[in-house]
N, C-alpha and C. Protein backbone atom coordinates (compact mmCIF):
# COMPACT_ATOMS: atom_id res chain seq x y z
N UNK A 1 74.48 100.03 94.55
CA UNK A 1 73.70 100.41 95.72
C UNK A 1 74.49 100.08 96.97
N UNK A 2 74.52 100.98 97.92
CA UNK A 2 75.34 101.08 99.02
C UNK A 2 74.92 100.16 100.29
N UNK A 3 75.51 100.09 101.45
CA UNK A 3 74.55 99.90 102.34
C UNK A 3 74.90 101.17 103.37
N UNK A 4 73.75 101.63 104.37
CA UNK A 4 74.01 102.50 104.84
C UNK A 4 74.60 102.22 106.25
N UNK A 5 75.52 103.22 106.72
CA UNK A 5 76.45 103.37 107.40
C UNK A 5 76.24 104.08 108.66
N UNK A 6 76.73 103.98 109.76
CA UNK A 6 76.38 105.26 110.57
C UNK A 6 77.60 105.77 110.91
N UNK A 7 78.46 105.16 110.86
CA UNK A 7 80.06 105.99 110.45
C UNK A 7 80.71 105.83 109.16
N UNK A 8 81.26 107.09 108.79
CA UNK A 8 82.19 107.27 107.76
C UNK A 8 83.66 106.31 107.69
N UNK A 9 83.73 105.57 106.99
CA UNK A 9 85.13 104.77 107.41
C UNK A 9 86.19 105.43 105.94
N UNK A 10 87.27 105.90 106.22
CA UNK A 10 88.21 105.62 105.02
C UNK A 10 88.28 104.83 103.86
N UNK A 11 88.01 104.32 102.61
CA UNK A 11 88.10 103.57 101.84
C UNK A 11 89.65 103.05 101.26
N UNK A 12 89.91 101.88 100.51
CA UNK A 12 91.24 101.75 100.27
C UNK A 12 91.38 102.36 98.80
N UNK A 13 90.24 102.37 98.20
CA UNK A 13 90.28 102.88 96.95
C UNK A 13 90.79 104.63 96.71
N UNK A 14 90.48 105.13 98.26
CA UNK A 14 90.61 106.40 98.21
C UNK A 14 91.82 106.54 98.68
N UNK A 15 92.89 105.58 99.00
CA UNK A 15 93.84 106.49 99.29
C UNK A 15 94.97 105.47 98.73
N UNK A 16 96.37 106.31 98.78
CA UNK A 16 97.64 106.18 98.44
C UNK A 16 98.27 104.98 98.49
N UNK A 17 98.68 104.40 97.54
CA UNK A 17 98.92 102.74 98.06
C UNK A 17 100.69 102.26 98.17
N UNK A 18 101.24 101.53 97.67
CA UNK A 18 102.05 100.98 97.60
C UNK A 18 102.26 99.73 97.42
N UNK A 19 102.18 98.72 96.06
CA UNK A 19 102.17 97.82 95.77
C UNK A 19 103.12 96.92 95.25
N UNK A 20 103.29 95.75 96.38
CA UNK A 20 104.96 95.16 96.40
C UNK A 20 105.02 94.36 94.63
N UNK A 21 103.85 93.83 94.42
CA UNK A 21 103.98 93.10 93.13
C UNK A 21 103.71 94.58 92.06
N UNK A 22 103.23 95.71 92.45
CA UNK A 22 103.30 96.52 90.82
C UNK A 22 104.70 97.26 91.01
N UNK A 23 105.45 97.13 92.29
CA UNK A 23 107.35 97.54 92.14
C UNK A 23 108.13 96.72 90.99
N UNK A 24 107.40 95.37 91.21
CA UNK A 24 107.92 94.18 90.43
C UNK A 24 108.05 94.39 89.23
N UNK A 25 106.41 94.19 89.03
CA UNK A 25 105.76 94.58 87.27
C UNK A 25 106.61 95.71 86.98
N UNK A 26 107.04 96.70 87.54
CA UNK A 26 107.42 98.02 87.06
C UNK A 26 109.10 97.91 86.77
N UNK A 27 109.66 96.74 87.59
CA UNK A 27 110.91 96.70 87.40
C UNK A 27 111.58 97.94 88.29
N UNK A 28 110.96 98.40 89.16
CA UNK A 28 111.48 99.42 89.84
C UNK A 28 112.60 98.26 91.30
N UNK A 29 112.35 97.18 91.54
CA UNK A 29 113.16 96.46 92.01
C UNK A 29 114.39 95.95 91.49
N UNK A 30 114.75 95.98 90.29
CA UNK A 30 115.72 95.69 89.26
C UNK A 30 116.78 96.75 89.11
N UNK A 31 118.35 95.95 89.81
CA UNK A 31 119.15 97.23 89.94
C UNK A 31 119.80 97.19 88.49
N UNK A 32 119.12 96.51 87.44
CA UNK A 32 120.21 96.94 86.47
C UNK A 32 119.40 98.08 85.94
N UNK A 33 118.34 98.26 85.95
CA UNK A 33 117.19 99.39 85.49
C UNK A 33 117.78 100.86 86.09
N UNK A 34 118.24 100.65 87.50
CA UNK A 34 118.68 101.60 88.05
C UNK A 34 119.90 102.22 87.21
N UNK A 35 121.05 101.28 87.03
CA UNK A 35 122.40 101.22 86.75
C UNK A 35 122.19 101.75 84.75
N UNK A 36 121.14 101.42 84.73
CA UNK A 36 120.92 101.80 82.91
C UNK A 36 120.80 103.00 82.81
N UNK A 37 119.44 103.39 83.80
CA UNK A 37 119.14 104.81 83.75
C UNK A 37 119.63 106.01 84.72
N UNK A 38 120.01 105.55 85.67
CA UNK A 38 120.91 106.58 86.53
C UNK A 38 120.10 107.40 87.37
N UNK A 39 118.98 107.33 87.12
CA UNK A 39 117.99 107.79 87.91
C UNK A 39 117.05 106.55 88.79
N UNK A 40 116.49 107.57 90.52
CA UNK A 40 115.61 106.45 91.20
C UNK A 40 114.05 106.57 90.72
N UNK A 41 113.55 105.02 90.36
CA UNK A 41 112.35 104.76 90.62
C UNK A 41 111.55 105.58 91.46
N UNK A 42 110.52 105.66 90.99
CA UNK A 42 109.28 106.65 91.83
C UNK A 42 107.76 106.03 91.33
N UNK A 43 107.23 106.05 92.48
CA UNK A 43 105.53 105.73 92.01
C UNK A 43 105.29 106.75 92.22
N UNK A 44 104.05 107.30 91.36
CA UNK A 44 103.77 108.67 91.11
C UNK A 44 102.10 108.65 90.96
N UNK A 45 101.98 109.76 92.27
CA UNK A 45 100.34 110.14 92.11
C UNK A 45 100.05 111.11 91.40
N UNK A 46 98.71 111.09 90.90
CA UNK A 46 97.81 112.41 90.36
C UNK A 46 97.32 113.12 91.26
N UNK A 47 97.34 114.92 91.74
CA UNK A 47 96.97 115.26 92.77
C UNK A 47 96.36 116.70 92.31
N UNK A 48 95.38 117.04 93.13
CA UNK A 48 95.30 118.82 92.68
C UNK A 48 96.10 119.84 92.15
N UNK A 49 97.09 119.23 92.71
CA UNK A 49 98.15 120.40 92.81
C UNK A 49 99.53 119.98 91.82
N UNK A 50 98.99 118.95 91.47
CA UNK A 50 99.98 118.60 90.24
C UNK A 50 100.53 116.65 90.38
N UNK A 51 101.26 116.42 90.92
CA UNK A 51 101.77 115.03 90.78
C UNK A 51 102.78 115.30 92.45
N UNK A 52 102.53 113.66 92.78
CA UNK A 52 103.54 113.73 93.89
C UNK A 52 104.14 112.64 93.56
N UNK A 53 105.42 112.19 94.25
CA UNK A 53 105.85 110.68 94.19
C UNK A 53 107.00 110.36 95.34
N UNK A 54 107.30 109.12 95.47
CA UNK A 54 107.49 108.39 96.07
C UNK A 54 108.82 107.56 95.58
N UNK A 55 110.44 108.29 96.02
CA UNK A 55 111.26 107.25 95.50
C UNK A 55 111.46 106.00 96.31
N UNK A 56 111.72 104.96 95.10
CA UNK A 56 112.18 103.53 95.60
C UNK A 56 113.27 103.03 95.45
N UNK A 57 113.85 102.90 96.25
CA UNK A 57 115.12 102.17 96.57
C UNK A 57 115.48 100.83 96.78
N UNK A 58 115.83 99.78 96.13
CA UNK A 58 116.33 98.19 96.37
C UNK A 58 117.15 97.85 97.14
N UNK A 59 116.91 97.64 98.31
CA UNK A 59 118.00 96.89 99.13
C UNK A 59 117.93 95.51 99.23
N UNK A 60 118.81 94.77 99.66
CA UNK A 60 119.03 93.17 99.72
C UNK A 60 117.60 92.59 100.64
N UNK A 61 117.33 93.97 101.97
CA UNK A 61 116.28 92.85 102.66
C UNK A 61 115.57 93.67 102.97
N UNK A 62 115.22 94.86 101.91
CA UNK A 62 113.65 95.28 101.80
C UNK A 62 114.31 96.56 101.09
N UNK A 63 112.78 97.78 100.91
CA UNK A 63 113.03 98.88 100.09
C UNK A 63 112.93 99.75 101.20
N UNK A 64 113.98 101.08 100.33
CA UNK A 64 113.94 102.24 101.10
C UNK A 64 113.11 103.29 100.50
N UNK A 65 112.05 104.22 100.91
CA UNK A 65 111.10 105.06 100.49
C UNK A 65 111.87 106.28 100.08
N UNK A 66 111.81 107.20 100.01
CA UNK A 66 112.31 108.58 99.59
C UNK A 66 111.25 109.38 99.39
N UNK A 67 111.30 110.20 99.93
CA UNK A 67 110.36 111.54 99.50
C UNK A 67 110.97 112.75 100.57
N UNK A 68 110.72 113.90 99.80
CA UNK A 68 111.39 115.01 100.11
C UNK A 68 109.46 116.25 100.12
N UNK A 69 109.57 116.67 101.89
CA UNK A 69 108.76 117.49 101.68
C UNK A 69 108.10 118.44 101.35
N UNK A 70 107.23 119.19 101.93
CA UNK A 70 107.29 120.58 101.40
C UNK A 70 107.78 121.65 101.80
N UNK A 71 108.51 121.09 102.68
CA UNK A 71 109.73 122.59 102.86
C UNK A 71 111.26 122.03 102.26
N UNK A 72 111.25 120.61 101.40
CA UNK A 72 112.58 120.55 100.75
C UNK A 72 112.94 119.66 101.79
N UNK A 73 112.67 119.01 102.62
CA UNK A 73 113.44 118.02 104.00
C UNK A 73 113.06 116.66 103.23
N UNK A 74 114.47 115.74 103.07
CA UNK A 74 114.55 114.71 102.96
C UNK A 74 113.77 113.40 103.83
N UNK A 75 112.90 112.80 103.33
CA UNK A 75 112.41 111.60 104.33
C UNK A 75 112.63 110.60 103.89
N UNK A 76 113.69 109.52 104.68
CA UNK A 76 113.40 108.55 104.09
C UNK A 76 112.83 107.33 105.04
N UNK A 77 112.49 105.74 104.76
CA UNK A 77 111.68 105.42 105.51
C UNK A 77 112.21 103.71 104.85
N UNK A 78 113.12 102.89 105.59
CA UNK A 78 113.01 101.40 105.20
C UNK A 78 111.83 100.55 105.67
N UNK A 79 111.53 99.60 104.82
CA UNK A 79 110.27 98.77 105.02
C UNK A 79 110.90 97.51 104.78
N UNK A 80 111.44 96.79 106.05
CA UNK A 80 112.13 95.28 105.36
C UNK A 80 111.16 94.25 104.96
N UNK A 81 111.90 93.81 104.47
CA UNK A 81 111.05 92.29 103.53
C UNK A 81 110.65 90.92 104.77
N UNK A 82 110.11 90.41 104.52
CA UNK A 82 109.53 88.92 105.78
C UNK A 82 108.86 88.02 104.70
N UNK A 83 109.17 86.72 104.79
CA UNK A 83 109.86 85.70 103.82
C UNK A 83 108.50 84.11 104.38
N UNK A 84 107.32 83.84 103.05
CA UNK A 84 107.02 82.77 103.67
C UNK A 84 107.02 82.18 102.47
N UNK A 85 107.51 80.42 102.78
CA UNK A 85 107.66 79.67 102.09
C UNK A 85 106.25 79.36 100.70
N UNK A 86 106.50 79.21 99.97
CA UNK A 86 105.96 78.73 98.61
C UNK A 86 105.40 77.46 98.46
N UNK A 87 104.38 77.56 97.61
CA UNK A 87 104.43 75.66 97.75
C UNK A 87 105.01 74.17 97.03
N UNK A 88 105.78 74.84 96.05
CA UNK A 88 106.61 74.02 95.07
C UNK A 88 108.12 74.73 95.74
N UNK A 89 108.38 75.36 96.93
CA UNK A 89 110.22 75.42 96.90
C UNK A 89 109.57 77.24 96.51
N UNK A 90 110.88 77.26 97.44
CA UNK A 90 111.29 78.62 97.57
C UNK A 90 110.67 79.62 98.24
N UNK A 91 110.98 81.27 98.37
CA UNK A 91 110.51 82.04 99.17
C UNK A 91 109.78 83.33 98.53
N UNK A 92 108.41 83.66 99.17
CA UNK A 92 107.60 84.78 98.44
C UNK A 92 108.00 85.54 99.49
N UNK A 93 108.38 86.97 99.35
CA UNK A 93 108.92 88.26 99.91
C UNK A 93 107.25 89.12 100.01
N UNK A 94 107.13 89.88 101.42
CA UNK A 94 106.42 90.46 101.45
C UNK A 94 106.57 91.75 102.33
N UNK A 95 106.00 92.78 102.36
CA UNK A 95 106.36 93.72 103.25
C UNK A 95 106.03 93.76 104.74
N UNK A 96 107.05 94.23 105.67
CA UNK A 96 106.65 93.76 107.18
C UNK A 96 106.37 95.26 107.49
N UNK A 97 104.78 95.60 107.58
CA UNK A 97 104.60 96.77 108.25
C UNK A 97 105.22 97.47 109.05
N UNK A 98 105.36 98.66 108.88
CA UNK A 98 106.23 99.58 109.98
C UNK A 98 105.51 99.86 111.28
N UNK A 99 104.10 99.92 111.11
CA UNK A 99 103.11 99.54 112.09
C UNK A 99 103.23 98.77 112.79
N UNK A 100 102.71 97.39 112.87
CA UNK A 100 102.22 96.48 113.56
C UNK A 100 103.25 95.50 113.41
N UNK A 101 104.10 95.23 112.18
CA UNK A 101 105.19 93.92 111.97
C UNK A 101 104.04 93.44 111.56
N UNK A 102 103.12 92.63 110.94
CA UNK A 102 102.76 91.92 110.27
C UNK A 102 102.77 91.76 108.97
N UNK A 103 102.95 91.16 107.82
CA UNK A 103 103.06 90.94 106.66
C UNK A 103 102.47 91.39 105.83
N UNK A 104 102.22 92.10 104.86
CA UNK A 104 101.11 92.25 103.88
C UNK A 104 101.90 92.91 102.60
N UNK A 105 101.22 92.80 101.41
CA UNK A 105 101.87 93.14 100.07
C UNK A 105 101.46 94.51 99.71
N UNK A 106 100.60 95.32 100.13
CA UNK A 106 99.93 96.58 100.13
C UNK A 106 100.39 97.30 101.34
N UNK A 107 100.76 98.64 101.01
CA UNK A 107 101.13 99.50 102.14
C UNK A 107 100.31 100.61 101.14
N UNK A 108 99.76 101.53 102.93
CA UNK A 108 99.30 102.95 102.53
C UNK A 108 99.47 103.94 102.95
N UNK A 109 99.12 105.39 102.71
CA UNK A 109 99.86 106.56 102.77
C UNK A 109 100.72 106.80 102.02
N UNK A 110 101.67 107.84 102.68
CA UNK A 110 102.78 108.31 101.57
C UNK A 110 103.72 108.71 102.55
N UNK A 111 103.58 109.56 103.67
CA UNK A 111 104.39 110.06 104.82
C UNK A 111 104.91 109.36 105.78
N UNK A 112 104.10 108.31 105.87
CA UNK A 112 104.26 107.06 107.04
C UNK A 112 103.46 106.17 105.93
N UNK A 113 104.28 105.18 105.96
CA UNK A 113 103.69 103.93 105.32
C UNK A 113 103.15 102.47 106.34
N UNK A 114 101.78 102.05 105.86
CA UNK A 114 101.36 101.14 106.99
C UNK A 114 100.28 100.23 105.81
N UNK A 115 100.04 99.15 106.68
CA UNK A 115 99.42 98.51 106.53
C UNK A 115 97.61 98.82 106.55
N UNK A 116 96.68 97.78 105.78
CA UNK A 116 94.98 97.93 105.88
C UNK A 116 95.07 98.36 107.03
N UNK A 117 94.87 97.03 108.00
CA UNK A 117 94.64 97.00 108.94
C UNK A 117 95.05 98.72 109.98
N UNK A 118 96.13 98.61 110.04
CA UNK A 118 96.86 99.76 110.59
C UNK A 118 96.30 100.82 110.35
N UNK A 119 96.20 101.37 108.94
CA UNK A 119 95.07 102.69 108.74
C UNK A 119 93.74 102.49 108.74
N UNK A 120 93.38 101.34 109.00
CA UNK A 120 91.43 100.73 109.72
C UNK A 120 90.64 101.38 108.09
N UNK A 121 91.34 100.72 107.28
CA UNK A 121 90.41 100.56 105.79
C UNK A 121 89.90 99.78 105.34
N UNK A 122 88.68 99.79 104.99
CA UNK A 122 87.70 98.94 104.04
C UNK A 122 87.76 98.89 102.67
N UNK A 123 87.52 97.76 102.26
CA UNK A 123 86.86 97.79 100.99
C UNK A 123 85.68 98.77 100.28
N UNK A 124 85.65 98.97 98.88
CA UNK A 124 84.59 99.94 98.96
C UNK A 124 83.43 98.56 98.66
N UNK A 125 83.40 97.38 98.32
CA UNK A 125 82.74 96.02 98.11
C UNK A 125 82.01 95.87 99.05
N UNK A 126 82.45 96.23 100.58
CA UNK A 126 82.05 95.94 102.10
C UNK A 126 80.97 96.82 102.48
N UNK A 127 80.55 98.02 101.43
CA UNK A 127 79.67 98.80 102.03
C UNK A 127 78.76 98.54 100.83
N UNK A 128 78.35 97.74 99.80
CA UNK A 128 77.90 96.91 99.06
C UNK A 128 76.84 95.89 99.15
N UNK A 129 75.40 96.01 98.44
CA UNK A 129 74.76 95.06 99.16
C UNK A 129 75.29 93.56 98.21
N UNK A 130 74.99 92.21 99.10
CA UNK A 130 75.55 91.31 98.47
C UNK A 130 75.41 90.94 96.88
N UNK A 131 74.03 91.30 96.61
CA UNK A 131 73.35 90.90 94.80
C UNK A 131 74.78 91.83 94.17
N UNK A 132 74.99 92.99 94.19
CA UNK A 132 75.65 93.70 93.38
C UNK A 132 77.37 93.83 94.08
N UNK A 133 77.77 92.91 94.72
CA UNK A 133 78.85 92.32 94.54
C UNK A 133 79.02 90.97 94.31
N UNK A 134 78.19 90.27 93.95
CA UNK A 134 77.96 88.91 92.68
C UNK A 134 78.40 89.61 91.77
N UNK A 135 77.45 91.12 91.15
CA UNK A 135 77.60 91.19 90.18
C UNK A 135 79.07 92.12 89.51
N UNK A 136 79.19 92.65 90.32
CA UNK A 136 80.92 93.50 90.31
C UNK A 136 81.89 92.51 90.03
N UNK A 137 81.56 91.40 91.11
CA UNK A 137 82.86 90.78 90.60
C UNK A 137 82.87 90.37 88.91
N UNK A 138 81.93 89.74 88.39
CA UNK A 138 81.43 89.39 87.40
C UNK A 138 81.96 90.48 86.16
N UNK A 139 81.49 91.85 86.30
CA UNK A 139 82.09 92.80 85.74
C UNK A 139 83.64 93.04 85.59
N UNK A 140 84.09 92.50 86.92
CA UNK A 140 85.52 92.75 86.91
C UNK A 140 86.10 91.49 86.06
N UNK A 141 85.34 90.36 85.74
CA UNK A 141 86.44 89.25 85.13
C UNK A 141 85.98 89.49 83.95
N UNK A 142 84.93 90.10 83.28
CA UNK A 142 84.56 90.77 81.84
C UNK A 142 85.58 91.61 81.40
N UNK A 143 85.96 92.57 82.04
CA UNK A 143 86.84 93.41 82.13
C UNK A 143 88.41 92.97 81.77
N UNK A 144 88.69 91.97 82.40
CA UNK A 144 89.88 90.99 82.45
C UNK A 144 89.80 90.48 80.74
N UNK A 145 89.09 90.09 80.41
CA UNK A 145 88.93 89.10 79.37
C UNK A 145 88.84 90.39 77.83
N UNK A 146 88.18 91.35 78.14
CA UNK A 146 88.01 92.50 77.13
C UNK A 146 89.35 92.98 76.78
N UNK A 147 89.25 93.52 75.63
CA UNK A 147 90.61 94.32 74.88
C UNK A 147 91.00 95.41 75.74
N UNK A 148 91.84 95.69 75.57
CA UNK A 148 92.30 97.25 76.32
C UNK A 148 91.47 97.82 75.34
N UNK A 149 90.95 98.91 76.36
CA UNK A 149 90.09 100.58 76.06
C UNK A 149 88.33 99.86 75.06
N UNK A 150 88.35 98.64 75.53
CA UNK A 150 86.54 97.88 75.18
C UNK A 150 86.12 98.27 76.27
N UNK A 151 85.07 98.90 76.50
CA UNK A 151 83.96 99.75 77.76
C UNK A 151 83.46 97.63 77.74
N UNK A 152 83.01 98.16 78.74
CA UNK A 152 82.46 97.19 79.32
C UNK A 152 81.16 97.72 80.90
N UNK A 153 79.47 96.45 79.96
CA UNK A 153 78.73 97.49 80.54
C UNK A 153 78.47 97.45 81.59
N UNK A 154 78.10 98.01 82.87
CA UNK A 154 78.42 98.28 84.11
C UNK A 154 77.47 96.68 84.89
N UNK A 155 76.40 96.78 84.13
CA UNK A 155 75.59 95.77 84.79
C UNK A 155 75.00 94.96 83.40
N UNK A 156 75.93 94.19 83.11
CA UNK A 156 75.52 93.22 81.53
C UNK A 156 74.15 92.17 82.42
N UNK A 157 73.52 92.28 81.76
CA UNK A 157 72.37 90.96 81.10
C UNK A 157 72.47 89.89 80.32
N UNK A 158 72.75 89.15 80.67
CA UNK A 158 72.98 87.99 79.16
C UNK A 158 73.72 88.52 78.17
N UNK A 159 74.34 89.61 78.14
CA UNK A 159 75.54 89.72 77.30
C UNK A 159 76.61 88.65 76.98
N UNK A 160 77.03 88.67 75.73
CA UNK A 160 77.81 87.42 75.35
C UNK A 160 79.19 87.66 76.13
N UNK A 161 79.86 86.55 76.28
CA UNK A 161 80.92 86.54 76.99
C UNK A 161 82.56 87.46 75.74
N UNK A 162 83.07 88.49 76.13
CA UNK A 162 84.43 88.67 75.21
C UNK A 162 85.11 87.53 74.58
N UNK A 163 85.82 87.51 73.69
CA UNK A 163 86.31 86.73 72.58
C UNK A 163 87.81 86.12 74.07
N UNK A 164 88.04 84.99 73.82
CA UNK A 164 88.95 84.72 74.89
C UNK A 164 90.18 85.26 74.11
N UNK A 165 90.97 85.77 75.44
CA UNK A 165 92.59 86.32 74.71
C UNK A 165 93.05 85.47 74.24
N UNK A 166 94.19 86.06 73.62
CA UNK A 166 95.15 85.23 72.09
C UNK A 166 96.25 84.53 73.63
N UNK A 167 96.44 84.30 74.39
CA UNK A 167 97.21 83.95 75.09
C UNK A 167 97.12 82.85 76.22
N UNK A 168 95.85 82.82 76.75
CA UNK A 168 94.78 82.27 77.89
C UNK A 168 94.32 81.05 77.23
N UNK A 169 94.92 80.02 78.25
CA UNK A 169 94.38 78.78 77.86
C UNK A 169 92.28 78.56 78.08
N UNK A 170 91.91 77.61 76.74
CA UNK A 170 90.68 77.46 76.63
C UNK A 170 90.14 77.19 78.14
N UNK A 171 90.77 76.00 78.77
CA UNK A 171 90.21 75.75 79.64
C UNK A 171 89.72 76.60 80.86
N UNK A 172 91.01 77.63 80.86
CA UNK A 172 90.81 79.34 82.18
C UNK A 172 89.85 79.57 81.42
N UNK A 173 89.49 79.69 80.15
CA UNK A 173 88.29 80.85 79.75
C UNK A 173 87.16 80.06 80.38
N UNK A 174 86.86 78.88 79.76
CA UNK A 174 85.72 77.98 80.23
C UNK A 174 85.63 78.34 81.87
N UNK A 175 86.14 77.97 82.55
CA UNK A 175 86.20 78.14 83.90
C UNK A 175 85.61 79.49 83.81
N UNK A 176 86.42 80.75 83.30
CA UNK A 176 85.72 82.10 83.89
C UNK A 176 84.70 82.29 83.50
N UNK A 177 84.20 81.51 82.27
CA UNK A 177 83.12 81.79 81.61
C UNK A 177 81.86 81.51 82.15
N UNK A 178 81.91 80.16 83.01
CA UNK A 178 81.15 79.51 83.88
C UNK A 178 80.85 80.12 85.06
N UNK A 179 81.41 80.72 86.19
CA UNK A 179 82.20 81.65 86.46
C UNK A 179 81.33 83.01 86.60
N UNK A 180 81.17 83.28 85.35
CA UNK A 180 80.70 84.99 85.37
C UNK A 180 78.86 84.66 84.93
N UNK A 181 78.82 83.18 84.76
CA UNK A 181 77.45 82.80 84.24
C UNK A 181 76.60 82.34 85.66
N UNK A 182 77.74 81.89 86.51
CA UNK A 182 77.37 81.74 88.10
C UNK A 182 76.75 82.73 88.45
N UNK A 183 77.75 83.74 88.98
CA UNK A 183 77.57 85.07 89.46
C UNK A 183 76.66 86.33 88.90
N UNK A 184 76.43 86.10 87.60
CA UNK A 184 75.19 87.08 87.34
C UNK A 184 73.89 86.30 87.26
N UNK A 185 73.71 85.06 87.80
CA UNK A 185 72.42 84.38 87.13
C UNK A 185 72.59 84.87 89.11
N UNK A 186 72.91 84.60 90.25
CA UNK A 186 72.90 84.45 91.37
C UNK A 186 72.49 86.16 91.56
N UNK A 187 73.44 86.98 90.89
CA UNK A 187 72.93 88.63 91.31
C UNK A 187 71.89 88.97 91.13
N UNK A 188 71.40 88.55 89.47
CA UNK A 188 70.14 89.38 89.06
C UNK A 188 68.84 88.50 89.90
N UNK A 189 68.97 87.46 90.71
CA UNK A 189 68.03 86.30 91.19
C UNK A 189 68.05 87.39 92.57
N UNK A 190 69.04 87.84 93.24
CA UNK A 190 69.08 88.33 94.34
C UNK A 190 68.22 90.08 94.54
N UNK A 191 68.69 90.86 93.47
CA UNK A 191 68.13 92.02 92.93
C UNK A 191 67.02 91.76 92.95
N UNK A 192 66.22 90.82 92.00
CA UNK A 192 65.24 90.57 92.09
C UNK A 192 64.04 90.28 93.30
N UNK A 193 64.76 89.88 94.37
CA UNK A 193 64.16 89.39 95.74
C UNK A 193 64.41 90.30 95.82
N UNK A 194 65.18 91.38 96.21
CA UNK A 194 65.25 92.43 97.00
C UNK A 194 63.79 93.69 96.68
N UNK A 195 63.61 93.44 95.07
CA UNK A 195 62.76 94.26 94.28
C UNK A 195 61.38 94.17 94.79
N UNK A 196 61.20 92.50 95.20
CA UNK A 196 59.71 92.06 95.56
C UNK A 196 59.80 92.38 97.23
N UNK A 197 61.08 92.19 98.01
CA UNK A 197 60.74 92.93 99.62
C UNK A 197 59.98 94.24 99.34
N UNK A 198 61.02 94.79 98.59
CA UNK A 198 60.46 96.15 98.70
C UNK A 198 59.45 96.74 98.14
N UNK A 199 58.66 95.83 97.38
CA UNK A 199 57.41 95.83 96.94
C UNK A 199 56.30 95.88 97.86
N UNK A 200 56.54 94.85 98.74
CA UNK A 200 55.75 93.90 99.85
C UNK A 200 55.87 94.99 100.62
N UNK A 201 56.51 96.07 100.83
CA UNK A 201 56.71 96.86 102.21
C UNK A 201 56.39 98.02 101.69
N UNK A 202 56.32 98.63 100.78
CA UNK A 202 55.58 99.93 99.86
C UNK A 202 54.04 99.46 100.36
N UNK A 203 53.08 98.21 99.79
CA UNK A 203 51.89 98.21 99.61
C UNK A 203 51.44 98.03 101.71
């Protein structure tokens, strides 16, 4: 259930991202990946009209974008790296908007790359009433804990908690387990009040 709006805002879910830690995961930062396969990295969308993408390039103090338009014109676009300290030693790399210069690990678009802030996007959570983002999140660490391709049901009830992964220490499960027992005993308590306002204001 939504909350209502009187302007339309952009969502982040709806648009084009760029994610400094899934370059990582992907190994698309790794020049021996490059040097193996001879070909550049690309993140690649699903689109009406077929697939678009986005080459990536590794440089020493940030990445270079690539994409070629629709009349065949080369674009390319550096995004340098900006460096804050860790808390055991050493340095986490993040992207310095082409926008604004501020830091962030998410860039969006595809033509011009920018920051949340910069393209003025929301969460789709933010237009959310609070009971049923208790309970989303809740869904989302069910989700976490489930097998790949286990459905998982949109709004569980006292459903038993997933079998903890073969990998995940007991104690993280306990914690999430506690956790997701928080957050849906707090949602369905909240739903519930909301059920009896709107009871009270029908009669």
């Amino acid at each position: 259930m939504a909350r209502p709006c009187r302007y339309a805002t952009s969502k982040v879910e709806e648009c084009r991202s760029v994610d400094l830690a899934d370059l990582r995961r992907w190994h698309m930062l790794d020049p021996a990946r490059l040097a193996s396969t001879g070909k550049m990295p690309a993140v690649t969308w699903n689109t009406f009209d077929g697939f678009d993408q986005l080459g990536v390039l590794m440089r020493p103090n940030g990445v270079l974008f690539v994409r070629r338009d629709d009349g065949g014109q080369l674009g390319k676009l550096f995004v340098p790296y900006t460096f804050t300290p860790t808390k055991f030693g050493g340095w986490r790399a993040w992207f310095r908007c082409p926008g604004c210069g501020q830091r962030c690990r998410v860039l969006y678009g595809i033509n011009s790359l920018r920051c949340r802030k910069c393209r003025g996007l929301k969460y789709q959570s933010q237009y959310e009433m609070p009971a049923y983002r208790l309970l989303a999140r809740a869904r989302k660490i069910r989700r976490r804990l489930a097998k790949p391709g286990e459905t998982v049901d949109p709004m569980p009830s006292g459903d038993p908690m997933p079998p903890k992964p073969r990998y995940m220490r007991w104690r993280t499960y306990r914690r999430l387990e506690a956790l997701v027992s928080r957050l849906e005993a707090a949602g369905w308590a909240a739903v519930s009040a909301q059920v009896c306002a709107m009871r009270r204001k029908l009669r």
